[in-house]
PDB file of N, CA and C in Angstrom:
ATOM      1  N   UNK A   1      25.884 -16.030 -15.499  1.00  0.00           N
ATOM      2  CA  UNK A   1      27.243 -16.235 -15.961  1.00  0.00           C
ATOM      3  C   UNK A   1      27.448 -17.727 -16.196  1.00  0.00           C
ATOM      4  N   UNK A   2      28.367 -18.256 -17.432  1.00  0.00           N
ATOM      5  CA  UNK A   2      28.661 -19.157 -17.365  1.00  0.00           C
ATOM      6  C   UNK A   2      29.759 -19.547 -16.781  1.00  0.00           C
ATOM      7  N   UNK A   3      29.865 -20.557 -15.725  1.00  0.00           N
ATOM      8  CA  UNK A   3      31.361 -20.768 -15.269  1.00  0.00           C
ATOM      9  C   UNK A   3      31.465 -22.621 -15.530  1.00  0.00           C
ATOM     10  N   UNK A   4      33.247 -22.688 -15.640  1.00  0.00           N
ATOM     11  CA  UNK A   4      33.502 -23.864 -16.186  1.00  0.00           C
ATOM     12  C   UNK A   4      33.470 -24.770 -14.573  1.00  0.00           C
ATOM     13  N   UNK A   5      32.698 -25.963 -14.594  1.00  0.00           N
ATOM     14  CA  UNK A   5      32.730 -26.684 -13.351  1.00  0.00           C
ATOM     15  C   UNK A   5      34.150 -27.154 -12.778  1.00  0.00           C
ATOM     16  N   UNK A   6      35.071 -27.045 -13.990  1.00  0.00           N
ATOM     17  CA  UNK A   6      36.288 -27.705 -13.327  1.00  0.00           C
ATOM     18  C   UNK A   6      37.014 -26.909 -12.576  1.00  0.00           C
ATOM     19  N   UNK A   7      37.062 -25.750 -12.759  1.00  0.00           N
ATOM     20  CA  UNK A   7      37.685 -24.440 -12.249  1.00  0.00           C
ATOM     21  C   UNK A   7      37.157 -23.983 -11.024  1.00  0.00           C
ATOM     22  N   UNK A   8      35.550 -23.791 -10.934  1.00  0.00           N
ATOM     23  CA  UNK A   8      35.280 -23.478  -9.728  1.00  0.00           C
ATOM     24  C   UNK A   8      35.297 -24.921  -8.649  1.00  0.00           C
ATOM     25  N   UNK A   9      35.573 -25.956  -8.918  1.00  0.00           N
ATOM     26  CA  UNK A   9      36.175 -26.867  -8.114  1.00  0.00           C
ATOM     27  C   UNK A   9      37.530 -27.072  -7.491  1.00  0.00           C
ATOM     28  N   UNK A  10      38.143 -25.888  -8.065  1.00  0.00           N
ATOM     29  CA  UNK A  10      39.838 -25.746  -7.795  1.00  0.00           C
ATOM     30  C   UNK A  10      39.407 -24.691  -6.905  1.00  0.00           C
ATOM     31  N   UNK A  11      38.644 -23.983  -6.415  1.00  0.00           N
ATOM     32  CA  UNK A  11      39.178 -23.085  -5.637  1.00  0.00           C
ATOM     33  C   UNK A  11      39.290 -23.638  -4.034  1.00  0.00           C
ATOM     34  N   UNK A  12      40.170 -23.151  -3.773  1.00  0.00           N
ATOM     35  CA  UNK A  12      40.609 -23.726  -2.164  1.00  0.00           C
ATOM     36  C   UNK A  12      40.254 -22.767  -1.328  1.00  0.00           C
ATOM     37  N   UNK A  13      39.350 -23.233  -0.574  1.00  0.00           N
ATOM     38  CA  UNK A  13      38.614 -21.906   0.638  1.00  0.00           C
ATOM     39  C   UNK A  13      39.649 -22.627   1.609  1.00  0.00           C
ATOM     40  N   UNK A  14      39.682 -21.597   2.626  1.00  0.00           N
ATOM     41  CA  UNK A  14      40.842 -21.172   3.646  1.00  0.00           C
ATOM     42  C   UNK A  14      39.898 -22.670   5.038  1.00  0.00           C
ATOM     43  N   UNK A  15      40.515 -22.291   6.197  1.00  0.00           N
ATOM     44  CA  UNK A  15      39.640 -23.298   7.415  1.00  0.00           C
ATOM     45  C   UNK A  15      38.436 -22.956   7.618  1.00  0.00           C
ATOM     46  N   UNK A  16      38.153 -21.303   7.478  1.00  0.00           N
ATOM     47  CA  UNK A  16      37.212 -20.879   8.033  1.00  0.00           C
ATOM     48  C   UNK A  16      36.485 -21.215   6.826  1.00  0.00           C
ATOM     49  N   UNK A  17      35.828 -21.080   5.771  1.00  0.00           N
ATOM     50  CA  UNK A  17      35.106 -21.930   4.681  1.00  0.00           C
ATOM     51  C   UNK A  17      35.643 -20.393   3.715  1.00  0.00           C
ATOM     52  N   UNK A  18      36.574 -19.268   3.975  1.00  0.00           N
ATOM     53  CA  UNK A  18      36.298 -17.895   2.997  1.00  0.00           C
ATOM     54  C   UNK A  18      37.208 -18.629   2.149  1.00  0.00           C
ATOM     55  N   UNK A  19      37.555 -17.406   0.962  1.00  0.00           N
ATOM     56  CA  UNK A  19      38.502 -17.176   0.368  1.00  0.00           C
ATOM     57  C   UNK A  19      38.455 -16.151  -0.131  1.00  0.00           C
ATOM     58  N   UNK A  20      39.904 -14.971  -0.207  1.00  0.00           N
ATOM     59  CA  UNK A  20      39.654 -13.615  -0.588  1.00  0.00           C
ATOM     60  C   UNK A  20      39.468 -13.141  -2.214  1.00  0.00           C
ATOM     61  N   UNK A  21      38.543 -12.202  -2.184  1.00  0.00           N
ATOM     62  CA  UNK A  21      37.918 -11.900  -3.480  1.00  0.00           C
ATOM     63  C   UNK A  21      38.478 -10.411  -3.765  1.00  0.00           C
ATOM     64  N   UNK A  22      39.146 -10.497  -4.902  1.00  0.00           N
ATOM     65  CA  UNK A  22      39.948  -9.229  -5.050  1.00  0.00           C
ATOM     66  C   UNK A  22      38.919  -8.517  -5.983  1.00  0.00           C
ATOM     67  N   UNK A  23      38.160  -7.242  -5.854  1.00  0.00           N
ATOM     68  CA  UNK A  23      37.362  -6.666  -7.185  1.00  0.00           C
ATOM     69  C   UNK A  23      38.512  -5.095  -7.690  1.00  0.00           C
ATOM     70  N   UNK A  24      38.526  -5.730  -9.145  1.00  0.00           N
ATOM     71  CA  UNK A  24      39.051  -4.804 -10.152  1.00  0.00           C
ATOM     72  C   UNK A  24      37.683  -4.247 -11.063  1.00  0.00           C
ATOM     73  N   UNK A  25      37.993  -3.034 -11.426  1.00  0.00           N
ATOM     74  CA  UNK A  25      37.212  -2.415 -12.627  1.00  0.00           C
ATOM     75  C   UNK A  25      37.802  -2.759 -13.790  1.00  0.00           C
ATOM     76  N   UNK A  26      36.864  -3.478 -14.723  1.00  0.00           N
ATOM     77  CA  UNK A  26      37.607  -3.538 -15.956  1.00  0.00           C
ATOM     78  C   UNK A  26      37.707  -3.109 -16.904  1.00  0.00           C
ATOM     79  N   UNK A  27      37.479  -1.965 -16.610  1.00  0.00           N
ATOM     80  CA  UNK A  27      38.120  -0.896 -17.649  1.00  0.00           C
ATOM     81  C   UNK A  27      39.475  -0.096 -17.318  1.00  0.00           C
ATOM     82  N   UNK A  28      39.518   0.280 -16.075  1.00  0.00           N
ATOM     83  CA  UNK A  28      40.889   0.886 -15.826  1.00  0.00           C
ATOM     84  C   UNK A  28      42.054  -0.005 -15.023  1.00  0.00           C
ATOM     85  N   UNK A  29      41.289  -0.938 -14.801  1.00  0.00           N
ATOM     86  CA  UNK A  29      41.853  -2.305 -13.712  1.00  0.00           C
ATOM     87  C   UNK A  29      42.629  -1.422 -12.611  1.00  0.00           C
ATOM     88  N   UNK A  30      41.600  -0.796 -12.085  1.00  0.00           N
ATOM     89  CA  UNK A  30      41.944  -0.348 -10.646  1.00  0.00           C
ATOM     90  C   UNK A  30      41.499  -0.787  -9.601  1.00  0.00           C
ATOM     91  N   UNK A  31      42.142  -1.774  -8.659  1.00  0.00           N
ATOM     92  CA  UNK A  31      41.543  -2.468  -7.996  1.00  0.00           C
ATOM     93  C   UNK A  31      40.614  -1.614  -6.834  1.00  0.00           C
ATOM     94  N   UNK A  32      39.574  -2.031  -6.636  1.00  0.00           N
ATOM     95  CA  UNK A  32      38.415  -1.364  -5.862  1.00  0.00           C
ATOM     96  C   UNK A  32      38.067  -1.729  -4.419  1.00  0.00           C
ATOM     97  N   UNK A  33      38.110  -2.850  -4.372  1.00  0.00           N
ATOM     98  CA  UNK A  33      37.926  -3.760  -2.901  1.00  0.00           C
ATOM     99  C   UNK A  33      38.665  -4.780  -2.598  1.00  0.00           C
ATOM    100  N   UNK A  34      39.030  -5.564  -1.649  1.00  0.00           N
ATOM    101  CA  UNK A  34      39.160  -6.912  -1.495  1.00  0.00           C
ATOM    102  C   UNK A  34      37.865  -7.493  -0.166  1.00  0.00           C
ATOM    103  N   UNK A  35      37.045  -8.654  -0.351  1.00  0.00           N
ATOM    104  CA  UNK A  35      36.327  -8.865   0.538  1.00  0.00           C
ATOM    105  C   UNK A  35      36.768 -10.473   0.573  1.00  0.00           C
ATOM    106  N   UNK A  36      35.489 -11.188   0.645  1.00  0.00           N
ATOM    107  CA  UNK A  36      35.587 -12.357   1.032  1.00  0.00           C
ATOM    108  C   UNK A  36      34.539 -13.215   0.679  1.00  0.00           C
ATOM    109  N   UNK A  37      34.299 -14.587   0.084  1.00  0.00           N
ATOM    110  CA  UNK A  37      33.375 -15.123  -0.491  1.00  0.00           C
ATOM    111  C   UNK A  37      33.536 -16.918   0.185  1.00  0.00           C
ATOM    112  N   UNK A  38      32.454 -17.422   0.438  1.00  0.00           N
ATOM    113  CA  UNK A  38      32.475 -19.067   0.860  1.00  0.00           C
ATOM    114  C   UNK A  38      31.410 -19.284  -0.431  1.00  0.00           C
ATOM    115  N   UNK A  39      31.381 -20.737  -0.338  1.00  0.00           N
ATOM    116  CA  UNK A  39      31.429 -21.149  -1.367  1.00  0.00           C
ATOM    117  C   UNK A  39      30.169 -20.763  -2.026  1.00  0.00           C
ATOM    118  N   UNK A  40      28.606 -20.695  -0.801  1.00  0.00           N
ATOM    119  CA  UNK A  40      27.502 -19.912  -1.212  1.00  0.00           C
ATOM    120  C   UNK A  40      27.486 -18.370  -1.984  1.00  0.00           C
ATOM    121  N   UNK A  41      28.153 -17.661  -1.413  1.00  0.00           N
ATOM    122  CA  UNK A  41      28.642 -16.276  -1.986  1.00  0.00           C
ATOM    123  C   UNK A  41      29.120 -16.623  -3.324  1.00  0.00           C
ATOM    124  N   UNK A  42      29.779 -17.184  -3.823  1.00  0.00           N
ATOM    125  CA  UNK A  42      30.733 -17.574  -5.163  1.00  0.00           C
ATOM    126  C   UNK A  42      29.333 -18.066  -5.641  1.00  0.00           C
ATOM    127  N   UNK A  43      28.371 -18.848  -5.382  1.00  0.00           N
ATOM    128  CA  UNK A  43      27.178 -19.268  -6.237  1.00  0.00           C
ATOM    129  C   UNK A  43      26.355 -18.514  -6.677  1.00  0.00           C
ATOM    130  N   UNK A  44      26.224 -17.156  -5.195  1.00  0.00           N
ATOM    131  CA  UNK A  44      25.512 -16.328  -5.836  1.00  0.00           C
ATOM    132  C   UNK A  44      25.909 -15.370  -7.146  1.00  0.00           C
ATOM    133  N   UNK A  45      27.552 -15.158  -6.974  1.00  0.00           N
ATOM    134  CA  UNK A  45      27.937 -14.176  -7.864  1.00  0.00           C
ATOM    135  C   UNK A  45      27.796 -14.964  -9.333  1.00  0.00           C
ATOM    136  N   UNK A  46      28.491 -16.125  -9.031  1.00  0.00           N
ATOM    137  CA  UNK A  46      28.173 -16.719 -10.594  1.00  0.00           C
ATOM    138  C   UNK A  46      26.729 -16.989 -11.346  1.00  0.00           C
ATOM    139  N   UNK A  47      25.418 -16.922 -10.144  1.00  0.00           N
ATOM    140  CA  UNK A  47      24.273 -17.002 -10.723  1.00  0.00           C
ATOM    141  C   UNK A  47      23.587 -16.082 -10.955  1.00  0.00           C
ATOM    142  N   UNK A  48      23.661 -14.737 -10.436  1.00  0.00           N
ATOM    143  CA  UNK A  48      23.356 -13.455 -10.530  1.00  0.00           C
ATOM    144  C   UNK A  48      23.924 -12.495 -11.957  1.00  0.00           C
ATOM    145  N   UNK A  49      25.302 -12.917 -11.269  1.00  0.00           N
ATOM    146  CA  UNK A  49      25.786 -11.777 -12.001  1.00  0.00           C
ATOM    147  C   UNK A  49      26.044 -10.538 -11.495  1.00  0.00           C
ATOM    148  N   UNK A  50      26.566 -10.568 -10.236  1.00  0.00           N
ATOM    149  CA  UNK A  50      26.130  -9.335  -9.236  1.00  0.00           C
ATOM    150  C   UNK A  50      27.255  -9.465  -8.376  1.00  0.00           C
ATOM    151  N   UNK A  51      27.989  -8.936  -7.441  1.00  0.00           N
ATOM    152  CA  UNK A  51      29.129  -9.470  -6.423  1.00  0.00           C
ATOM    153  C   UNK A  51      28.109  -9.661  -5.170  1.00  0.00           C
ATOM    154  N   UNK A  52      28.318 -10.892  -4.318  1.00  0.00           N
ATOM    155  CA  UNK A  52      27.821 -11.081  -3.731  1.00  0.00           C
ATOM    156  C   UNK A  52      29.335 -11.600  -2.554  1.00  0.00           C
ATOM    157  N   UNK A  53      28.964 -11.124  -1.358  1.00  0.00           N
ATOM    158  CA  UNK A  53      30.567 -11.583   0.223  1.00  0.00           C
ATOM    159  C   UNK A  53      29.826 -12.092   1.323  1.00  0.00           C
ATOM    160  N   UNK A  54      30.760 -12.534   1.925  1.00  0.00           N
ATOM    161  CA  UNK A  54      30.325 -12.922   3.153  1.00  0.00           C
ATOM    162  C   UNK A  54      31.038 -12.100   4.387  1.00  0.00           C
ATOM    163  N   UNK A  55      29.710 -11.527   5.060  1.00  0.00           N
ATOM    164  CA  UNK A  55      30.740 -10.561   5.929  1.00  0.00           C
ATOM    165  C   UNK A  55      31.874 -11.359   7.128  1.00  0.00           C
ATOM    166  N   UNK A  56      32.666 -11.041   7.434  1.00  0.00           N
ATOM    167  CA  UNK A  56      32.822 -12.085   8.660  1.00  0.00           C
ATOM    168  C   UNK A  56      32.699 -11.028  10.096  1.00  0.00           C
ATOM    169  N   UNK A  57      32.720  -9.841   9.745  1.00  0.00           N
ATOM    170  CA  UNK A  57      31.918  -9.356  11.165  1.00  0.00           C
ATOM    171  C   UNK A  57      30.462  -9.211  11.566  1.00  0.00           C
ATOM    172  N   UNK A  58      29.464  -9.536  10.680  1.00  0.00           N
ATOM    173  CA  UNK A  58      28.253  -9.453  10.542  1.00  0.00           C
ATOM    174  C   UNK A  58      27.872 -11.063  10.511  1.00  0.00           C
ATOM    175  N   UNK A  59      28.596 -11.548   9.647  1.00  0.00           N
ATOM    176  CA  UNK A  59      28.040 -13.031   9.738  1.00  0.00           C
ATOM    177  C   UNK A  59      26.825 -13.486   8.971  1.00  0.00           C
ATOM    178  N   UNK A  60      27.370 -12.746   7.613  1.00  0.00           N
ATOM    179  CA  UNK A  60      25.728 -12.656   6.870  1.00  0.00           C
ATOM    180  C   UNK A  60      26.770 -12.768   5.262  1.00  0.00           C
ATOM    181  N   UNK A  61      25.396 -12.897   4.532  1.00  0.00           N
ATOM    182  CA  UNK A  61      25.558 -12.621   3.138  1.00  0.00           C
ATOM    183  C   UNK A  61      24.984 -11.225   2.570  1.00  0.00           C
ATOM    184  N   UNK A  62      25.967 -10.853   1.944  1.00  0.00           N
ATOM    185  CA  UNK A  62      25.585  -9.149   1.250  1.00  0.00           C
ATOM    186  C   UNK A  62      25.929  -9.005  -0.157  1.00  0.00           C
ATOM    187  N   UNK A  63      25.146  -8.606  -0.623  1.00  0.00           N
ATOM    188  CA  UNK A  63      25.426  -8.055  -1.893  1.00  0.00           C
ATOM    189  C   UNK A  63      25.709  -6.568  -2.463  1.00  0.00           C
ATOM    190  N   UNK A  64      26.759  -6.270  -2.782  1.00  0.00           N
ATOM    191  CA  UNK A  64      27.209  -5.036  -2.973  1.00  0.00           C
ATOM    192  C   UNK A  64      26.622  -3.951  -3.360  1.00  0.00           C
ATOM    193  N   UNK A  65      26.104  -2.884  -3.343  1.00  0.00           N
ATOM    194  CA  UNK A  65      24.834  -2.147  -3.665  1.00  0.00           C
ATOM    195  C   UNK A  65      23.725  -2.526  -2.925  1.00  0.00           C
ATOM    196  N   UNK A  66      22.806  -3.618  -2.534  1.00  0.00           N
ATOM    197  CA  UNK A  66      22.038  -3.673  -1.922  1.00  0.00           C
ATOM    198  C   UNK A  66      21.431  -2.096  -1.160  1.00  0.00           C
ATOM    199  N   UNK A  67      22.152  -1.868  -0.504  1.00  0.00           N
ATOM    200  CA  UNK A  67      22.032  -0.499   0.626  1.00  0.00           C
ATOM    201  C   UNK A  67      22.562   0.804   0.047  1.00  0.00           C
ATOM    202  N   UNK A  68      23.974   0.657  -0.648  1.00  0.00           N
ATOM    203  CA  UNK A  68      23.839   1.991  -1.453  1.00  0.00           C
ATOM    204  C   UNK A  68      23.690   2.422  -2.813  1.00  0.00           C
ATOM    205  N   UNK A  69      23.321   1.443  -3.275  1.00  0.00           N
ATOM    206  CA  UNK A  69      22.870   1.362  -4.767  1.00  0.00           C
ATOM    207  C   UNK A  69      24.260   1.411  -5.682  1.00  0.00           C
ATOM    208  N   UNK A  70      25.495   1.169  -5.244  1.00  0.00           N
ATOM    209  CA  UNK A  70      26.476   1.054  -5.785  1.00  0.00           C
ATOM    210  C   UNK A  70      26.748  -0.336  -6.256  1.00  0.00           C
ATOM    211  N   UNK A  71      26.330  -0.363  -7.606  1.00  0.00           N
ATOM    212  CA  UNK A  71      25.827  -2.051  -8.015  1.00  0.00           C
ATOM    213  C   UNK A  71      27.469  -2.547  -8.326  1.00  0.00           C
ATOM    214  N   UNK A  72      27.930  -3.764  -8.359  1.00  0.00           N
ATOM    215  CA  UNK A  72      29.145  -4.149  -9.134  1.00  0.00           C
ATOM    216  C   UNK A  72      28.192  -5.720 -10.077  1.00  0.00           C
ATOM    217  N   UNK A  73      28.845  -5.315 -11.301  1.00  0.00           N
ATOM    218  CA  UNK A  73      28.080  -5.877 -12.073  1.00  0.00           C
ATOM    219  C   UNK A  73      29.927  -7.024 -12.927  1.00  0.00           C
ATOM    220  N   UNK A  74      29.622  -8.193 -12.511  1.00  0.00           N
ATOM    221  CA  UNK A  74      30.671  -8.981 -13.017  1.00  0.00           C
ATOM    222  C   UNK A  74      30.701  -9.444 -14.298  1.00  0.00           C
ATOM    223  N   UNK A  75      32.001  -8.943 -14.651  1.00  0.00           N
ATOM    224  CA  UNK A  75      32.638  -9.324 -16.409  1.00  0.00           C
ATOM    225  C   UNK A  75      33.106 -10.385 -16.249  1.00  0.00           C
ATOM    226  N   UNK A  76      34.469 -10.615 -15.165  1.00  0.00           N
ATOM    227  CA  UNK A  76      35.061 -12.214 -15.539  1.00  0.00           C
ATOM    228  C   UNK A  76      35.395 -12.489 -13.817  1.00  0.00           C
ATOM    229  N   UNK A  77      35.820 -13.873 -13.492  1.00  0.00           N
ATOM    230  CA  UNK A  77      35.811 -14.360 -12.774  1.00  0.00           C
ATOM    231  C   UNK A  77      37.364 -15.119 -12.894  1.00  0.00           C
ATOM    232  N   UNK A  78      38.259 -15.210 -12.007  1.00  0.00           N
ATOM    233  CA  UNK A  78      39.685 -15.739 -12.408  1.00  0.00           C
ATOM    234  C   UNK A  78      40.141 -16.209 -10.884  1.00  0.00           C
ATOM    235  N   UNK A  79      40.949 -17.073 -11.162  1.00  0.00           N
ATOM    236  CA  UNK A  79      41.203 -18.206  -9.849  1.00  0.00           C
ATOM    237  C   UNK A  79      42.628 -18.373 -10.163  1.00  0.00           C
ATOM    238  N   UNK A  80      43.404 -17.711  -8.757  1.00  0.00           N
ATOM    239  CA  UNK A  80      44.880 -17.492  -8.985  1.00  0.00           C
ATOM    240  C   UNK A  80      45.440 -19.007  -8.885  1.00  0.00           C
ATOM    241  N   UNK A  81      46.732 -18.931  -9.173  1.00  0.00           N
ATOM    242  CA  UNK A  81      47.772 -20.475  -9.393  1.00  0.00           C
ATOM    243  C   UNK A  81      47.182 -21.360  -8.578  1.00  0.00           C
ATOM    244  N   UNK A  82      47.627 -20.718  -7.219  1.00  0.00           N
ATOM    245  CA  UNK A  82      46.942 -21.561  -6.074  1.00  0.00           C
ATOM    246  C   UNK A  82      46.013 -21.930  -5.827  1.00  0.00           C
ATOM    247  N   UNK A  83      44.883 -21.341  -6.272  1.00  0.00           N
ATOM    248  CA  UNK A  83      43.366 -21.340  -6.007  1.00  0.00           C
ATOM    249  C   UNK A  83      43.042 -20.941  -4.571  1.00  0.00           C
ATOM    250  N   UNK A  84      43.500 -20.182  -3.973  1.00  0.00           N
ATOM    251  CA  UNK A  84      43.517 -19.400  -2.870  1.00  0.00           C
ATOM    252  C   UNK A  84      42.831 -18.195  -2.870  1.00  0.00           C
ATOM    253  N   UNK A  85      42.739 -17.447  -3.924  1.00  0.00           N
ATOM    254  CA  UNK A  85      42.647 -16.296  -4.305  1.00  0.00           C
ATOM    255  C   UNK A  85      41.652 -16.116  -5.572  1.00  0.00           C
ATOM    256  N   UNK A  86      41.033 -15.273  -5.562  1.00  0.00           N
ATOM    257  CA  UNK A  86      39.506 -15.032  -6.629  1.00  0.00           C
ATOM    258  C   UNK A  86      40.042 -13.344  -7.293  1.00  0.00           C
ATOM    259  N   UNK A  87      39.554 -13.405  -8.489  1.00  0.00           N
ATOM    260  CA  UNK A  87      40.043 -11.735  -8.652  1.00  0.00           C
ATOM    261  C   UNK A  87      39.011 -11.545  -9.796  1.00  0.00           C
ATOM    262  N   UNK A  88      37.910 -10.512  -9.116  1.00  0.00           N
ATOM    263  CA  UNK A  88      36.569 -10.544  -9.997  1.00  0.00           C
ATOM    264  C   UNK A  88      36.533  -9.439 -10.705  1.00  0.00           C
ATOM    265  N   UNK A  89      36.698  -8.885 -12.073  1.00  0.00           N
ATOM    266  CA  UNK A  89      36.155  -8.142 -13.190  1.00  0.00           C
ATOM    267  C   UNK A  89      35.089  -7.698 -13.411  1.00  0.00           C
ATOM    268  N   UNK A  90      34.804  -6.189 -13.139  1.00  0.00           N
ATOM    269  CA  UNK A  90      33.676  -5.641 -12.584  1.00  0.00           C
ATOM    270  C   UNK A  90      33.524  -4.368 -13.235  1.00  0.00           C
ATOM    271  N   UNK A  91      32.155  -4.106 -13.829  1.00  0.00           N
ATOM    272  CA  UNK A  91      31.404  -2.667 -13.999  1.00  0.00           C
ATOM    273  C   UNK A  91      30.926  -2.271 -12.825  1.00  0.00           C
ATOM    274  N   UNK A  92      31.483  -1.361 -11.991  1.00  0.00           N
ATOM    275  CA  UNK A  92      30.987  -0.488 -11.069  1.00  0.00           C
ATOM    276  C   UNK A  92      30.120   0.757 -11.050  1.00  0.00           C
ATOM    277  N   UNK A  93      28.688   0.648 -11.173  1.00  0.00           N
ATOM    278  CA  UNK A  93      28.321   1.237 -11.007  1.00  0.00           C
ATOM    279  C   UNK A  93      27.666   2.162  -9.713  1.00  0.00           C
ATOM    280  N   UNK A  94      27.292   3.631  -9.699  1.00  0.00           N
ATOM    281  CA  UNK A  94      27.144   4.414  -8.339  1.00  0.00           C
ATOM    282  C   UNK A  94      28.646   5.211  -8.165  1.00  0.00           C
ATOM    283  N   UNK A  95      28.236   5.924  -7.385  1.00  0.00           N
ATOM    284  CA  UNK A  95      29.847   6.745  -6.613  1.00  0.00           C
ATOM    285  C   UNK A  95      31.353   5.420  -6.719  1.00  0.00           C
ATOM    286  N   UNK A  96      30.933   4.467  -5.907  1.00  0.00           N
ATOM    287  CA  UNK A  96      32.507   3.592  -6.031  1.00  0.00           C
ATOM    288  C   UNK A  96      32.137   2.527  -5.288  1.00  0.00           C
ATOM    289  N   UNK A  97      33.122   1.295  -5.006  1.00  0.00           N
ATOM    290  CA  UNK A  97      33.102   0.651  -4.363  1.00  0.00           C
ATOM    291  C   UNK A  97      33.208   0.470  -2.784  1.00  0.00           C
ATOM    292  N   UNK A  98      33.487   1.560  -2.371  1.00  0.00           N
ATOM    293  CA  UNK A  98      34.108   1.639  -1.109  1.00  0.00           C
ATOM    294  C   UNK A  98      32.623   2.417   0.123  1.00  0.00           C
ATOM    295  N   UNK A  99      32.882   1.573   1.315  1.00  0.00           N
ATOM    296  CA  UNK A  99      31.687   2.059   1.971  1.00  0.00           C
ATOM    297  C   UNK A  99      31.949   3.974   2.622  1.00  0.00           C
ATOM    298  N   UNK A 100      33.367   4.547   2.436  1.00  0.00           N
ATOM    299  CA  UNK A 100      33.501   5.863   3.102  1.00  0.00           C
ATOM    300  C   UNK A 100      33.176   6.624   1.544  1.00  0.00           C
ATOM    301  N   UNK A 101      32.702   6.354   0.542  1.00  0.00           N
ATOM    302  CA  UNK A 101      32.239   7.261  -0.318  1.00  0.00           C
ATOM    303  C   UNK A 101      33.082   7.253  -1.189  1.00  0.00           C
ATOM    304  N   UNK A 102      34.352   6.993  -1.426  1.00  0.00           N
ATOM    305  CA  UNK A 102      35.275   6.964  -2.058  1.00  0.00           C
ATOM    306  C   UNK A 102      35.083   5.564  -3.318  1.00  0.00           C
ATOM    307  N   UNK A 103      35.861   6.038  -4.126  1.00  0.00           N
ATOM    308  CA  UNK A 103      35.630   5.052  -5.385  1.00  0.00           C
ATOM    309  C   UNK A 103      36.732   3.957  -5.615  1.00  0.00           C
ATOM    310  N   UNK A 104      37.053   3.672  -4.865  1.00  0.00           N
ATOM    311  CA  UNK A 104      38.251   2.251  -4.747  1.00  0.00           C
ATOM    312  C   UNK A 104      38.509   2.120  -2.816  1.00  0.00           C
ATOM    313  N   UNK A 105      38.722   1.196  -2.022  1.00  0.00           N
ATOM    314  CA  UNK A 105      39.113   1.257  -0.762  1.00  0.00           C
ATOM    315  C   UNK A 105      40.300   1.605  -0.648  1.00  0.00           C
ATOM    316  N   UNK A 106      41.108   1.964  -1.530  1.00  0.00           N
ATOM    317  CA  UNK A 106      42.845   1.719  -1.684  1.00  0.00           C
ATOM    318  C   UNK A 106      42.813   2.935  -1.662  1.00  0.00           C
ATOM    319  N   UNK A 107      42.293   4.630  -0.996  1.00  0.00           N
ATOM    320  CA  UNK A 107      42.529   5.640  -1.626  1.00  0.00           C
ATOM    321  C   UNK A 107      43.473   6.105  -0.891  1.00  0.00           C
ATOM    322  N   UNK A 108      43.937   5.496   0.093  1.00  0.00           N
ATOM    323  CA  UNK A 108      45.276   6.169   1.532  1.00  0.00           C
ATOM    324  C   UNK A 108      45.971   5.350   0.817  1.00  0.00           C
ATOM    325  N   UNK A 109      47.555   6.246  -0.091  1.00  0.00           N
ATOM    326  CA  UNK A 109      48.842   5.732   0.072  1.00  0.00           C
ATOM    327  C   UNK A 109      49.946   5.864   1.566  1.00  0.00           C
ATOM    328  N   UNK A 110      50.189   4.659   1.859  1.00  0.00           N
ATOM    329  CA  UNK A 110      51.347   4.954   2.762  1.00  0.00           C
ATOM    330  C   UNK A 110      52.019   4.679   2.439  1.00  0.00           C
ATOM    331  N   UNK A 111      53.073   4.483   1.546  1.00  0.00           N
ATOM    332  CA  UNK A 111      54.229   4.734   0.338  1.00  0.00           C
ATOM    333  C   UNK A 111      54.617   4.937  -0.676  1.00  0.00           C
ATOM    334  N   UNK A 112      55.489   5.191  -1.538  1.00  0.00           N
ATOM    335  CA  UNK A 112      55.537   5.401  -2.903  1.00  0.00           C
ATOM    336  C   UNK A 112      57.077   5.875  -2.881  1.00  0.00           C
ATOM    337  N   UNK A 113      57.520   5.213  -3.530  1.00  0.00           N
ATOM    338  CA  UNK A 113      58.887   6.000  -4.402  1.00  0.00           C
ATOM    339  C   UNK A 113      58.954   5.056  -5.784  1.00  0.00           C
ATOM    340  N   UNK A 114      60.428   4.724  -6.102  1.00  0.00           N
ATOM    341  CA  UNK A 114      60.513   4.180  -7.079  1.00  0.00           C
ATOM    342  C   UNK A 114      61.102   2.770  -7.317  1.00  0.00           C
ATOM    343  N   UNK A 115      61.210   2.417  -5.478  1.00  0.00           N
ATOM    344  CA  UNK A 115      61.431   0.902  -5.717  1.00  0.00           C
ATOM    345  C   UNK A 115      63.051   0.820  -5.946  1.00  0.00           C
ATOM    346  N   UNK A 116      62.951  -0.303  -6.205  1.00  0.00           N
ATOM    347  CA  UNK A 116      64.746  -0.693  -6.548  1.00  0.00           C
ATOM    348  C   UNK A 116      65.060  -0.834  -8.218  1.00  0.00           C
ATOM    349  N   UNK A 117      63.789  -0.569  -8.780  1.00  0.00           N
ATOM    350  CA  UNK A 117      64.044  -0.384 -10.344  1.00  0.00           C
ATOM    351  C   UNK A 117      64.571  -1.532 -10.668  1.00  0.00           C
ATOM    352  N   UNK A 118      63.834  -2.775 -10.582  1.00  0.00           N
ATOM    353  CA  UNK A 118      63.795  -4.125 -11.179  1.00  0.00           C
ATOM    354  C   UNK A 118      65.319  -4.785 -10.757  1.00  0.00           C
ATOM    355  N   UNK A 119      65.563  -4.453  -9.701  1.00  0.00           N
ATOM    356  CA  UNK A 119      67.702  -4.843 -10.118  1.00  0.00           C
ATOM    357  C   UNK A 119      67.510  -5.789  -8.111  1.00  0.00           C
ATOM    358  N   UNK A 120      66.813  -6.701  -8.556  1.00  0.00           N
ATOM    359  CA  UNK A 120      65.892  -7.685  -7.305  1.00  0.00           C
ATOM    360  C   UNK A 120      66.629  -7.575  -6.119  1.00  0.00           C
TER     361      UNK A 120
END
């Protein structure tokens, strides 16, 4: 992947060295995961081409599919206002993103109605 040097110099990792990595599919932009990336992880994804996190209960570097062959293969790479926040554009390939088998982690709603209908 090509990434612009000035941009990935804006991103602001948190104390602990992460910063959270939001993965969308980009075709239906349904968001699939949120994990976590330091600044090695972010090198790998941009040099691969592959999503690559850093666990923070394992304490390791992983790459997504590795173990279940559920590859995420990155389209674009985007760095919110703040630079706090990563939100990666992804062909998911395999069953889904999610380690219980399911194809997004988001599959439990615990709410839904209709909101206040824009009236703030």
């Amino acid at each position: 992947m090509e990434a612009d040097p000035s941009i990935v110099g804006a991103v602001k990792f948190g104390d602990d060295g992460l910063v959270v990595a939001i993965v969308q599919d980009v075709v239906d932009k349904q968001v699939l995961m949120v994990a976590y990336m330091d600044e090695e992880a972010l090198r790998r994804t941009l040099e691969t081409g592959r999503t690559w996190f850093w666990s923070r209960s394992r304490q390791e570097y992983w790459q997504k599919g590795e173990t279940s062959g559920d590859r995420q293969f990155v389209r674009s790479v985007s760095i919110d206002c703040d630079g706090d926040a990563l939100l990666l554009e992804i062909d998911q390939h395999g069953r889904g993103a999610c380690h219980t088998g399911e194809r997004t982690c988001f599959f439990r709603t615990m709410a839904s109605g209709p909101g206040d209908g824009g009236q703030g």
